[in-house]
C-alpha atoms as a PDB file:
ATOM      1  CA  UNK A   1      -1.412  33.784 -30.404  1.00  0.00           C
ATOM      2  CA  UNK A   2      -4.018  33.630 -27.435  1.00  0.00           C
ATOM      3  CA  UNK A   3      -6.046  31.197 -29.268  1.00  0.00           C
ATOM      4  CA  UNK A   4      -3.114  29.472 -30.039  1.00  0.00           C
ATOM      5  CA  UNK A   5      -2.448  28.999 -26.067  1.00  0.00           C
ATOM      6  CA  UNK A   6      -5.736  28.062 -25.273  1.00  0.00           C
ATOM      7  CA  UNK A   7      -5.813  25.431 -27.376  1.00  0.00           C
ATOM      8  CA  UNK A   8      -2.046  24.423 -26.604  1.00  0.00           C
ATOM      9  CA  UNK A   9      -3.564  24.342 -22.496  1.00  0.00           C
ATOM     10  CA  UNK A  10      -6.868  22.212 -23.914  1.00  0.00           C
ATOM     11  CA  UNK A  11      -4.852  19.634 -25.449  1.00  0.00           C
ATOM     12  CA  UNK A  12      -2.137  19.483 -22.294  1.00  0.00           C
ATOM     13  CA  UNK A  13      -5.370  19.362 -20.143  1.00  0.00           C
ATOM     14  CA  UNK A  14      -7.310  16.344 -22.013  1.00  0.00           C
ATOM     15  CA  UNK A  15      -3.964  14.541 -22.129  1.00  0.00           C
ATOM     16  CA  UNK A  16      -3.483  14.213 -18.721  1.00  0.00           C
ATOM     17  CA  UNK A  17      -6.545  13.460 -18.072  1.00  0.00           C
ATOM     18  CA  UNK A  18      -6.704  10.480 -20.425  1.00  0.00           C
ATOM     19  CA  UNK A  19      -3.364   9.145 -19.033  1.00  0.00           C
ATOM     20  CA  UNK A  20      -5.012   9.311 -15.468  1.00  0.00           C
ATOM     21  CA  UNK A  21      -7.651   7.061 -17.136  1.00  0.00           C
ATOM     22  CA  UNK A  22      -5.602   4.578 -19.896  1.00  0.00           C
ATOM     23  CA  UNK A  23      -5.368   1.345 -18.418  1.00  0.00           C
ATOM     24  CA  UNK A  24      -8.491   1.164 -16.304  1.00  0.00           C
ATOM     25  CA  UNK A  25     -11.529  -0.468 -17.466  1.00  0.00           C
ATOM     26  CA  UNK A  26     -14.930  -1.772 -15.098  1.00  0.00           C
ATOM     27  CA  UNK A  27     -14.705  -5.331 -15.347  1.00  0.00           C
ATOM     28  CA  UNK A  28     -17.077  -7.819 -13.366  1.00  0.00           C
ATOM     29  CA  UNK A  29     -18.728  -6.715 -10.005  1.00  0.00           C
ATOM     30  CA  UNK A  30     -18.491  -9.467  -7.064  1.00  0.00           C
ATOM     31  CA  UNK A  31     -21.253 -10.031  -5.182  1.00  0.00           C
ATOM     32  CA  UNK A  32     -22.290 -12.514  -2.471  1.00  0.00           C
ATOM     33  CA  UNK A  33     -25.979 -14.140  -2.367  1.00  0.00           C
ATOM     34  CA  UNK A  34     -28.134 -16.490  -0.571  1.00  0.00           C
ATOM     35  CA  UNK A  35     -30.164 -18.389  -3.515  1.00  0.00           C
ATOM     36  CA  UNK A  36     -27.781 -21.011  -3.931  1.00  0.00           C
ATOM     37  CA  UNK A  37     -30.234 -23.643  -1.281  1.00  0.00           C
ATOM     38  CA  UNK A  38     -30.566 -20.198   0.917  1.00  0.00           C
ATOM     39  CA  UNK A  39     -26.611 -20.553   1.848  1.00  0.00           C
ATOM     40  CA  UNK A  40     -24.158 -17.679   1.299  1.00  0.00           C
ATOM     41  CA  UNK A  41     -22.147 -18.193  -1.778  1.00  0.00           C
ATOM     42  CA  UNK A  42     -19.782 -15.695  -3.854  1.00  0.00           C
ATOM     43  CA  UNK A  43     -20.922 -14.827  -7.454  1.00  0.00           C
ATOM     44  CA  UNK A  44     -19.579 -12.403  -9.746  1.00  0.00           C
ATOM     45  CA  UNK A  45     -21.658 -10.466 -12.858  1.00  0.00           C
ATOM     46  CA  UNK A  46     -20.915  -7.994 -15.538  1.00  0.00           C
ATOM     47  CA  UNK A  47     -21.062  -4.578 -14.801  1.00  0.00           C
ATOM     48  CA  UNK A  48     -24.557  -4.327 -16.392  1.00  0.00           C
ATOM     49  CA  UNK A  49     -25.763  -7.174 -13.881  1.00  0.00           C
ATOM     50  CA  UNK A  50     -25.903  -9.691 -16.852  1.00  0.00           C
ATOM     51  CA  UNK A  51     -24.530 -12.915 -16.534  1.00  0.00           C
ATOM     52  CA  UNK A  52     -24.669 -13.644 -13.047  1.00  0.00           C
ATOM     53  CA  UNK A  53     -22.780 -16.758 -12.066  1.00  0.00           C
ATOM     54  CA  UNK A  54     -21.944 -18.906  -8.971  1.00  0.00           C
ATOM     55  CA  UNK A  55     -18.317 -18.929  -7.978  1.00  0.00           C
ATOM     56  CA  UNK A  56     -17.796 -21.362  -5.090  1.00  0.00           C
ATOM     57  CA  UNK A  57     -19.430 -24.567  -3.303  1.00  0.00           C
ATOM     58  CA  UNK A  58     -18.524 -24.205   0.509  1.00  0.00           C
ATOM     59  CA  UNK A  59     -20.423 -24.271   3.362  1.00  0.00           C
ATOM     60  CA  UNK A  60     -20.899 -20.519   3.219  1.00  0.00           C
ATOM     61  CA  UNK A  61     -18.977 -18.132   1.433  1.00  0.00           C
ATOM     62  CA  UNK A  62     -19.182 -13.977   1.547  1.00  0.00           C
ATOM     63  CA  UNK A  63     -17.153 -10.976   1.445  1.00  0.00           C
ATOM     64  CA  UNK A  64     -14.844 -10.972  -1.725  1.00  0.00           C
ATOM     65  CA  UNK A  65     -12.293  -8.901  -2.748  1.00  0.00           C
ATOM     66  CA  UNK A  66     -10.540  -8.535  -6.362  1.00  0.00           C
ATOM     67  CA  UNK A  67      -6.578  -8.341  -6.171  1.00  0.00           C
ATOM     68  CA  UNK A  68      -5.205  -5.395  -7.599  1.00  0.00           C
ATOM     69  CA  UNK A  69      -4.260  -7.601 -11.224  1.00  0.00           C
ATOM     70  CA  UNK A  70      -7.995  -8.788 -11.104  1.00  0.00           C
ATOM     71  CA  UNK A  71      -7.234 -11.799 -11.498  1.00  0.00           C
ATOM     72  CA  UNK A  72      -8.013 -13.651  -8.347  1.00  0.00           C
ATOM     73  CA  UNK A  73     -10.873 -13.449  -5.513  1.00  0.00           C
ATOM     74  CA  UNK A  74      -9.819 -13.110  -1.778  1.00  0.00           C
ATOM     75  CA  UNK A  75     -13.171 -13.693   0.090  1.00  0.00           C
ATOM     76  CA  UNK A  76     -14.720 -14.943   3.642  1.00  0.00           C
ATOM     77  CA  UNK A  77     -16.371 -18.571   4.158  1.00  0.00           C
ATOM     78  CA  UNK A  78     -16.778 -21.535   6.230  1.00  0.00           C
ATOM     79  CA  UNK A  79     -15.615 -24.978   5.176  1.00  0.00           C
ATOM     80  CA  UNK A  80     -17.781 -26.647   7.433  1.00  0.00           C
ATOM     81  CA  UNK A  81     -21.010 -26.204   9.625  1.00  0.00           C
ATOM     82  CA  UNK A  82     -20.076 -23.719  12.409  1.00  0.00           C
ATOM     83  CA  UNK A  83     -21.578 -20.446  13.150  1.00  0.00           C
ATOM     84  CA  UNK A  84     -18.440 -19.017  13.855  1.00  0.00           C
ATOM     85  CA  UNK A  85     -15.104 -19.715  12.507  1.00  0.00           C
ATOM     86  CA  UNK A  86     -14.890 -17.758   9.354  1.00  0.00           C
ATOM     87  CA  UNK A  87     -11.747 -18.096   7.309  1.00  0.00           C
ATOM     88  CA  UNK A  88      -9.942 -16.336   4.324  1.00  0.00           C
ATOM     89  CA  UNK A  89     -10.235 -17.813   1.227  1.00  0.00           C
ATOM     90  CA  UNK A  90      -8.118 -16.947  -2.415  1.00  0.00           C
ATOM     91  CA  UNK A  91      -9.484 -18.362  -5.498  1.00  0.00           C
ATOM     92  CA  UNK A  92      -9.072 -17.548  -9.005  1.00  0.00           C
ATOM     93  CA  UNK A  93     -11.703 -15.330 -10.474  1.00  0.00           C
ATOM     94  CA  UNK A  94     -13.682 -18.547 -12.698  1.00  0.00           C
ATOM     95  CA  UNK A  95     -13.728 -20.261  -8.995  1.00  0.00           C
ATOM     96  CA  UNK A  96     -11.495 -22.377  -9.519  1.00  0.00           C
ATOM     97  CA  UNK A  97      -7.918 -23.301  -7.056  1.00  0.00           C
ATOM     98  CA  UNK A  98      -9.539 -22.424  -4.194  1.00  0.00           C
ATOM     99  CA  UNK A  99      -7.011 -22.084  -0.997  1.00  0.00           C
ATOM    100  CA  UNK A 100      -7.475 -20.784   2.746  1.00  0.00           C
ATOM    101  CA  UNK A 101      -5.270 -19.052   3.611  1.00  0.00           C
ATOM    102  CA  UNK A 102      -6.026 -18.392   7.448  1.00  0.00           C
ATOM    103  CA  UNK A 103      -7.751 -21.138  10.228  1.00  0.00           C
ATOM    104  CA  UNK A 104      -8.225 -21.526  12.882  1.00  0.00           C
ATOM    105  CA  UNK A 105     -11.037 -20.779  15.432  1.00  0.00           C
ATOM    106  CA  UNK A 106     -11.081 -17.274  15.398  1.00  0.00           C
ATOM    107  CA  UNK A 107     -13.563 -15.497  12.829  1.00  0.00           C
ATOM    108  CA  UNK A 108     -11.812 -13.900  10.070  1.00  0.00           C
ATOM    109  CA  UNK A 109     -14.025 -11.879   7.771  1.00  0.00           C
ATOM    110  CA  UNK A 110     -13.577  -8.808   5.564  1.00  0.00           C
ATOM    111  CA  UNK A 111     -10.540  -9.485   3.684  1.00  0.00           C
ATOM    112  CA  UNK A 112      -8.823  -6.750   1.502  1.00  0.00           C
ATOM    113  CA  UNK A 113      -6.309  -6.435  -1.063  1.00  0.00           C
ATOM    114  CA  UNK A 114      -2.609  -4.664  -0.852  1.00  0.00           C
ATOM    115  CA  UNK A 115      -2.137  -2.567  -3.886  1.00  0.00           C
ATOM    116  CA  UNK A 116       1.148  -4.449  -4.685  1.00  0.00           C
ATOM    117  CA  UNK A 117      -0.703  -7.934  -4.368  1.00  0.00           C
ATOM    118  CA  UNK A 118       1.101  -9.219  -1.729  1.00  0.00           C
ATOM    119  CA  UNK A 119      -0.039  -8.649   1.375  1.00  0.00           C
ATOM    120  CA  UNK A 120      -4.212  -8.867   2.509  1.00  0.00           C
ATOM    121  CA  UNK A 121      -5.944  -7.161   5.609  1.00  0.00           C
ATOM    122  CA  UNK A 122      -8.802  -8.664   7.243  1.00  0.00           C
ATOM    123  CA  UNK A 123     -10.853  -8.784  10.660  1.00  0.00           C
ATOM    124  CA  UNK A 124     -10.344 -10.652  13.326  1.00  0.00           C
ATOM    125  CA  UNK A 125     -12.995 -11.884  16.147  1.00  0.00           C
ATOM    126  CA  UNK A 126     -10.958 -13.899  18.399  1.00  0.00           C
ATOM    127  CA  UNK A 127     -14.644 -14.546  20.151  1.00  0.00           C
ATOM    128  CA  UNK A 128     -17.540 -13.075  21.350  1.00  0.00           C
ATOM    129  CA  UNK A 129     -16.755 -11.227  24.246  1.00  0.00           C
ATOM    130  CA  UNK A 130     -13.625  -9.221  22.812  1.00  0.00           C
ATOM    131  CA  UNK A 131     -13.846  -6.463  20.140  1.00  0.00           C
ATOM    132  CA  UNK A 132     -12.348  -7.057  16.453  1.00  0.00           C
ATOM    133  CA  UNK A 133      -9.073  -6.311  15.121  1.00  0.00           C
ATOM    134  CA  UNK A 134      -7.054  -5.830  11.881  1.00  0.00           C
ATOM    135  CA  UNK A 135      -4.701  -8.584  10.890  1.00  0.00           C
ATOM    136  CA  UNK A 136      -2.548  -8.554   8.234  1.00  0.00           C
ATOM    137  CA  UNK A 137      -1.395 -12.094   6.509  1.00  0.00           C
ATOM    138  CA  UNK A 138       0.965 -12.819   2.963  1.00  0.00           C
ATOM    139  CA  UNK A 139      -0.823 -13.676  -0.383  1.00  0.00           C
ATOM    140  CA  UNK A 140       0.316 -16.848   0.424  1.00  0.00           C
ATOM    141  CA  UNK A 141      -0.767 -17.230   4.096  1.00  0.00           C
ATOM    142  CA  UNK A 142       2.091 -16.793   5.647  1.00  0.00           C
ATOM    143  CA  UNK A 143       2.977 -14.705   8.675  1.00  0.00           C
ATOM    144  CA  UNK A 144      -0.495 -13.620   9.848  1.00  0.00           C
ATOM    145  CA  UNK A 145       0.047 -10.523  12.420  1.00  0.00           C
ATOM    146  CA  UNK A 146      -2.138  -8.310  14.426  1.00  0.00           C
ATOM    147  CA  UNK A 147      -1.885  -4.495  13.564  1.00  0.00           C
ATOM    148  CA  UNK A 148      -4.612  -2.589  15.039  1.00  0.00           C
ATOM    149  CA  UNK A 149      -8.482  -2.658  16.989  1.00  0.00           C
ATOM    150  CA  UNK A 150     -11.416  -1.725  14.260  1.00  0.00           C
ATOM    151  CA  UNK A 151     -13.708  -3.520  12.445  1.00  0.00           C
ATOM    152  CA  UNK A 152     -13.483  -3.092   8.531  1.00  0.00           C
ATOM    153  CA  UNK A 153     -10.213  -1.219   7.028  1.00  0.00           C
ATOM    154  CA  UNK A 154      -9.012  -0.768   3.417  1.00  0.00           C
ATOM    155  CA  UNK A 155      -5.380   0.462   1.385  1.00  0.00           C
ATOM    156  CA  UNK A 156      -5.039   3.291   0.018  1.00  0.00           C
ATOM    157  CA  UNK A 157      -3.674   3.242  -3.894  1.00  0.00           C
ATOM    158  CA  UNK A 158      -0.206   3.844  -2.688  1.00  0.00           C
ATOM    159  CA  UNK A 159      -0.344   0.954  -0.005  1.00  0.00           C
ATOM    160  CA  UNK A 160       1.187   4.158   2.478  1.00  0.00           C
ATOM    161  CA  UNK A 161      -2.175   3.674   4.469  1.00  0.00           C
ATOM    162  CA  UNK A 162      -5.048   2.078   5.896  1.00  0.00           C
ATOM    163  CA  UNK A 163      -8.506   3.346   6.174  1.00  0.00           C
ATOM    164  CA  UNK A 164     -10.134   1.817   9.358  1.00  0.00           C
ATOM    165  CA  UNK A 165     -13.693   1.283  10.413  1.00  0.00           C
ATOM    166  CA  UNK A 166     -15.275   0.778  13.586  1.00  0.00           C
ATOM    167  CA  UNK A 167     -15.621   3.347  16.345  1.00  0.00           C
ATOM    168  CA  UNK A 168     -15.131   6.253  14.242  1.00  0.00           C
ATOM    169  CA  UNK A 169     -12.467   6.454  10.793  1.00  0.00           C
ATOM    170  CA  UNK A 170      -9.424   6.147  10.789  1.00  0.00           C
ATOM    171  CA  UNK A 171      -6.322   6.445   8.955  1.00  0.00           C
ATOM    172  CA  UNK A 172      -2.774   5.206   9.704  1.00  0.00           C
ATOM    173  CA  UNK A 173       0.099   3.364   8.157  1.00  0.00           C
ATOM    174  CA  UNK A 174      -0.104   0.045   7.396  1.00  0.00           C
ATOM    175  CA  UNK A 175       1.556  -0.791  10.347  1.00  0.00           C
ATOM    176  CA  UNK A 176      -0.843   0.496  12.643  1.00  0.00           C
ATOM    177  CA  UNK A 177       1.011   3.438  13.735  1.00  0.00           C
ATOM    178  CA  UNK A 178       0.556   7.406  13.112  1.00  0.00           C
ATOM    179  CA  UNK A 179      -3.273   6.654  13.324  1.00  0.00           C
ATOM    180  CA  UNK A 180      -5.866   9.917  13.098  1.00  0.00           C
ATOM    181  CA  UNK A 181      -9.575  10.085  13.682  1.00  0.00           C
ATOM    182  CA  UNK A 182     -11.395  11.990  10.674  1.00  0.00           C
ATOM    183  CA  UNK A 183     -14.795  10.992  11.314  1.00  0.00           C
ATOM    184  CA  UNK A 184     -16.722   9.829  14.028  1.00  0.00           C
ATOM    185  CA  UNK A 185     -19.666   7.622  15.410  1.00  0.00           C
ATOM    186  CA  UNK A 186     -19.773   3.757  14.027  1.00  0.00           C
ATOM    187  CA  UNK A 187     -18.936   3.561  10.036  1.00  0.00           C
ATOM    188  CA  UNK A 188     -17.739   0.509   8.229  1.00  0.00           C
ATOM    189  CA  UNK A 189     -15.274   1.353   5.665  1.00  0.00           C
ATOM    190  CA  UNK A 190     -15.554   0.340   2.103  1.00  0.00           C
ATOM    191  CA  UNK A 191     -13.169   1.871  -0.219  1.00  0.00           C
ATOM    192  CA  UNK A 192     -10.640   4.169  -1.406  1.00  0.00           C
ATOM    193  CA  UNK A 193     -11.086   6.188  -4.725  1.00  0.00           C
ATOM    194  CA  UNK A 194      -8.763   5.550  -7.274  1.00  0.00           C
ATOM    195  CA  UNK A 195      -6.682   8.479  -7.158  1.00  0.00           C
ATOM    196  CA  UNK A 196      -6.214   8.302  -3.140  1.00  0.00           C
ATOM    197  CA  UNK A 197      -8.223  11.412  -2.335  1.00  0.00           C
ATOM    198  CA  UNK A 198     -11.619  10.184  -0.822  1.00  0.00           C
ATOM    199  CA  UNK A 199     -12.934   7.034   1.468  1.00  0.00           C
ATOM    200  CA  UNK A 200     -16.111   5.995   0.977  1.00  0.00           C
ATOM    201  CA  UNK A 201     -18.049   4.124   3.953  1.00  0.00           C
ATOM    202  CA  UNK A 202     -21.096   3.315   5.542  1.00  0.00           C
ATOM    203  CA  UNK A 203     -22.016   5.547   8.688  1.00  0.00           C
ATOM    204  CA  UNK A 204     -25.101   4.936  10.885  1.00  0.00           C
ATOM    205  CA  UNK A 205     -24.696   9.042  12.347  1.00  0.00           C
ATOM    206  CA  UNK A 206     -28.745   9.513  11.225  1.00  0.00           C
ATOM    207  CA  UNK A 207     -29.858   6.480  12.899  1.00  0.00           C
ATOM    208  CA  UNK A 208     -29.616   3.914  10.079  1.00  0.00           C
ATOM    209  CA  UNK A 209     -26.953   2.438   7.740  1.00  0.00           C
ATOM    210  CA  UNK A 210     -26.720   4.883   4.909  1.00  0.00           C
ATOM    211  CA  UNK A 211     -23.065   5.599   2.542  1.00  0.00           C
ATOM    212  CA  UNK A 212     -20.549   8.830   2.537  1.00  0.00           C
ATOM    213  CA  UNK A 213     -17.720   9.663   1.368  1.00  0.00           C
ATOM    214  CA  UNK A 214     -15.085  12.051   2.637  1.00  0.00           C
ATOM    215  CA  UNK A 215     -11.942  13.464   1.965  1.00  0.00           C
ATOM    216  CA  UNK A 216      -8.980  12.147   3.407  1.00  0.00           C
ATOM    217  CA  UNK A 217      -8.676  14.915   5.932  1.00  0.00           C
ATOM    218  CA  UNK A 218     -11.854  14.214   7.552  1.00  0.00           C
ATOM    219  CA  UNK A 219     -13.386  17.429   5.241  1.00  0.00           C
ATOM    220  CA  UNK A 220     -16.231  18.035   2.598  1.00  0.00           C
ATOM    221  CA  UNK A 221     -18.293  14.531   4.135  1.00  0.00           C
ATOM    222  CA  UNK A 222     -21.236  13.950   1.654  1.00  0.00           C
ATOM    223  CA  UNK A 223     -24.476  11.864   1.980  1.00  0.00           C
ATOM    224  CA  UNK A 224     -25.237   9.711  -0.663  1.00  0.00           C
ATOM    225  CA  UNK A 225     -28.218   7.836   0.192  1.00  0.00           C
ATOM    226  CA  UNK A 226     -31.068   9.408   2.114  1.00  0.00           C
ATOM    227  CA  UNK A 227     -33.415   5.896   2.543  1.00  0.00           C
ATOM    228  CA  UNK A 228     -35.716   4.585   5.872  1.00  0.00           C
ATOM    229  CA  UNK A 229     -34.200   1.463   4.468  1.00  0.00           C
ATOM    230  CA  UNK A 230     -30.354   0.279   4.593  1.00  0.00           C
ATOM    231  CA  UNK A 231     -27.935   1.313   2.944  1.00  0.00           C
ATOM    232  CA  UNK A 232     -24.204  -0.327   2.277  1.00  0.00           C
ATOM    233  CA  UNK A 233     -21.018   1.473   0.975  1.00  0.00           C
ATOM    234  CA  UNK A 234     -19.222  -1.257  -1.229  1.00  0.00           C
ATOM    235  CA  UNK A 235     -16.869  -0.175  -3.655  1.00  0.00           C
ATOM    236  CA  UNK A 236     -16.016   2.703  -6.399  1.00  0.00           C
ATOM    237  CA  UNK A 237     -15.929   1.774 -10.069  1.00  0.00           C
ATOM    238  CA  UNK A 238     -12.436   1.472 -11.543  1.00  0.00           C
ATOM    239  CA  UNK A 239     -12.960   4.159 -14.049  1.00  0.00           C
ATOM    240  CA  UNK A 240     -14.188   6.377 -10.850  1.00  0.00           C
ATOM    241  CA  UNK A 241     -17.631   7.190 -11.991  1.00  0.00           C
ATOM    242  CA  UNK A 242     -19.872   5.294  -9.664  1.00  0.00           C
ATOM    243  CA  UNK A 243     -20.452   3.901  -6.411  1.00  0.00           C
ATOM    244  CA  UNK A 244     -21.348   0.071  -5.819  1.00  0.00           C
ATOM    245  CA  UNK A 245     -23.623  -0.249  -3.256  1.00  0.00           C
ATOM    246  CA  UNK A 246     -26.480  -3.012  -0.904  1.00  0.00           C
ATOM    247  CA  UNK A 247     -29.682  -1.431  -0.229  1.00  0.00           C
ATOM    248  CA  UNK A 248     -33.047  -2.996   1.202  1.00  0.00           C
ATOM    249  CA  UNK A 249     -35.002  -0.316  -0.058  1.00  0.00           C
ATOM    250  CA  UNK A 250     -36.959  -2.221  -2.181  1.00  0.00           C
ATOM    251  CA  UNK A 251     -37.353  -5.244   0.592  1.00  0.00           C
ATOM    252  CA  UNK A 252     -34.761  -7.676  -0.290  1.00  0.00           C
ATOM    253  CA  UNK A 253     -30.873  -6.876  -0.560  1.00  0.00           C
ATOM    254  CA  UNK A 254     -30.080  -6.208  -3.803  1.00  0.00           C
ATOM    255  CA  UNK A 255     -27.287  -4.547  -5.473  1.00  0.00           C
ATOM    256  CA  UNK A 256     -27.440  -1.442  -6.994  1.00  0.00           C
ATOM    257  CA  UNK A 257     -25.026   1.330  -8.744  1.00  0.00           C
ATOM    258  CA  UNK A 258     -24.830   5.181  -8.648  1.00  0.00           C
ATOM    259  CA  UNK A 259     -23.300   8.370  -9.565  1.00  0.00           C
ATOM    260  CA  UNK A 260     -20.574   9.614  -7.281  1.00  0.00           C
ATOM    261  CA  UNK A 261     -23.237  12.399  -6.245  1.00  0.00           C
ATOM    262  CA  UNK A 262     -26.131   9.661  -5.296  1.00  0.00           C
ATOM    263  CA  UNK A 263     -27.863  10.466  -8.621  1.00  0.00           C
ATOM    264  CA  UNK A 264     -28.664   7.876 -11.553  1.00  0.00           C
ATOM    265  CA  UNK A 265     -29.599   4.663  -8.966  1.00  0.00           C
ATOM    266  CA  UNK A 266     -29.713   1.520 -10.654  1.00  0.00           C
ATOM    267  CA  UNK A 267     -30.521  -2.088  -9.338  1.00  0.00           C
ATOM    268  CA  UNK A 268     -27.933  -4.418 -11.191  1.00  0.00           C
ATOM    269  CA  UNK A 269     -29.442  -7.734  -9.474  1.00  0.00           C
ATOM    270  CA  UNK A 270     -32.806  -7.588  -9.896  1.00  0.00           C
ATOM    271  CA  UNK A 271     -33.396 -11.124  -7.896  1.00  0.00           C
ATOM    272  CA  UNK A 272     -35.432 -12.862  -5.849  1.00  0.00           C
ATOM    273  CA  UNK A 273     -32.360 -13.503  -3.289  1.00  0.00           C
ATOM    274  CA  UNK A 274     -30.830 -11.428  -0.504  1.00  0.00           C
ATOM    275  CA  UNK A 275     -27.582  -9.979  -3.136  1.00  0.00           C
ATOM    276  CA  UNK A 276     -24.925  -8.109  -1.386  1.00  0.00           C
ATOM    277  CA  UNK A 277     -22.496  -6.304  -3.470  1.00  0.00           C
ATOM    278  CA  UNK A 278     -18.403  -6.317  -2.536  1.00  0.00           C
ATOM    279  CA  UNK A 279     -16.246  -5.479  -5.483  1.00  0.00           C
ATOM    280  CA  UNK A 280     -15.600  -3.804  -8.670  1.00  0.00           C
ATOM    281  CA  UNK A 281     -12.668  -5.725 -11.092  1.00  0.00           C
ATOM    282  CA  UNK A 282     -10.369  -3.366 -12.007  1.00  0.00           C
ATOM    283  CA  UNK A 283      -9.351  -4.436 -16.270  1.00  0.00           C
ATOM    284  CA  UNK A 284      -7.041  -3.289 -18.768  1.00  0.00           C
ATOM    285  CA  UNK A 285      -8.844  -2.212 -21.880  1.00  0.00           C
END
């Protein structure tokens, strides 16, 4: 009878865990890079870092962000030669039906997914002289609000909250209210783990950029990369196994993978380019 309940548990046990995992598969990685004519475009690759391909043609193009289906691209650019006014972009994920979907001459950068797929955050530098803030704006464009200061900021699974970089971490609802401090000093957030318990960032506390994660509370913060170099927080893996992450350990940007304990450090790009990784695709298997 005991080893009849044991087993009965086992089996309960590896259930669960499965159904945590069914439906979630590591699709392509998006990454931005400067060896198209040493301008910034968006490129995507498998999640072995074969088969890297160029996604758009604009003046510049950056930061890009899967939607939660995986099907399209919400990224950063510039239509035109300014050093300034950076827009949001949506595009499908083969580059193609490309549409802004903020302008303007403000500098919007860092755009970010709702769970739900219908809403995106993003960062707003109105100019120069006055500090950045989190906008919100529809999957469509439309009614593009102000919600907070901070410079970076990310959903949590549920879409309850927002994680929010900057001057210390933050977390509030998505309206900008109810906001709490959980770690401090200058950190850019990156992502949330799949199953809403940890943020992982980039924190410059030990002089340098270098990536973390921490629990939601603000507890049980843990180094991940211990480099002279740089080191940039991206995203985690759908399947929650590893970290995406930039380093210029080796000289140039490239972009590299690890275990969620900083262990088993890959470089996926392996180019002759400045490669800076953004995104994991989230698939169904």
């Amino acid at each position: 009878m005991h080893r009849l309940l044991i087993l009965v548990i086992f089996l309960f046990l590896a259930t669960a865990s499965a159904a945590r995992t069914a439906g979630v598969g590591n699709g392509q990685i998006s990454f931005w890079s400067d060896r198209a004519d040493a301008r910034a475009e968006v490129f995507v690759m498998n999640a072995d870092g074969t088969n890297q391909r160029r996604l758009t043609d604009l003046f510049s193009a950056k930061r890009g962000d899967f939607s939660p289906d995986g099907r399209k691209l919400v990224f950063d650019g510039r239509g035109y030669d300014t050093m300034f006014d950076f827009d949001i972009f949506v595009m499908n994920t083969d580059g193609s039906d490309v549409r802004r979907l903020t302008q303007g001459q403000a500098r919007d950068t860092q755009a970010s997914w709702s769970p739900n797929g219908r809403y995106v955050s993003f960062v707003r530098d109105e100019n120069i002289s006055t500090p950045p803030s989190i906008w919100v704006v529809g999957a469509a464009g439309e009614n593009a609000h102000r919600i907070t200061r901070g410079g970076s900021a990310v959903w949590s699974p549920d879409g309850k909250r927002l994680a929010v970089g900057g001057i210390g971490l933050r977390i509030m609802r998505p309206d900008g209210t109810r906001g709490k401090t959980i770690f401090g000093g200058e950190t850019e957030v990156a992502a949330w783990s799949r199953d809403g318990r940890r943020i992982l960032f980039t924190s410059y506390r030990d002089g340098n950029a270098e990536v973390y994660t921490a629990r939601v509370d603000g507890k049980r913060v843990r180094r991940l990369t211990r480099q002279r170099r740089d080191d940039y927080a991206a995203d985690f893996s759908p399947d929650g196994r590893k970290i995406l992450f930039s380093s210029n350990r080796a000289g140039l940007l490239q972009v590299y993978v690890m275990n969620l304990n900083g262990s088993g450090v890959r470089n996926l790009a392996r180019s002759q380019s400045n490669d800076w990784a953004t995104s994991w695709q989230r698939i169904s298997p």
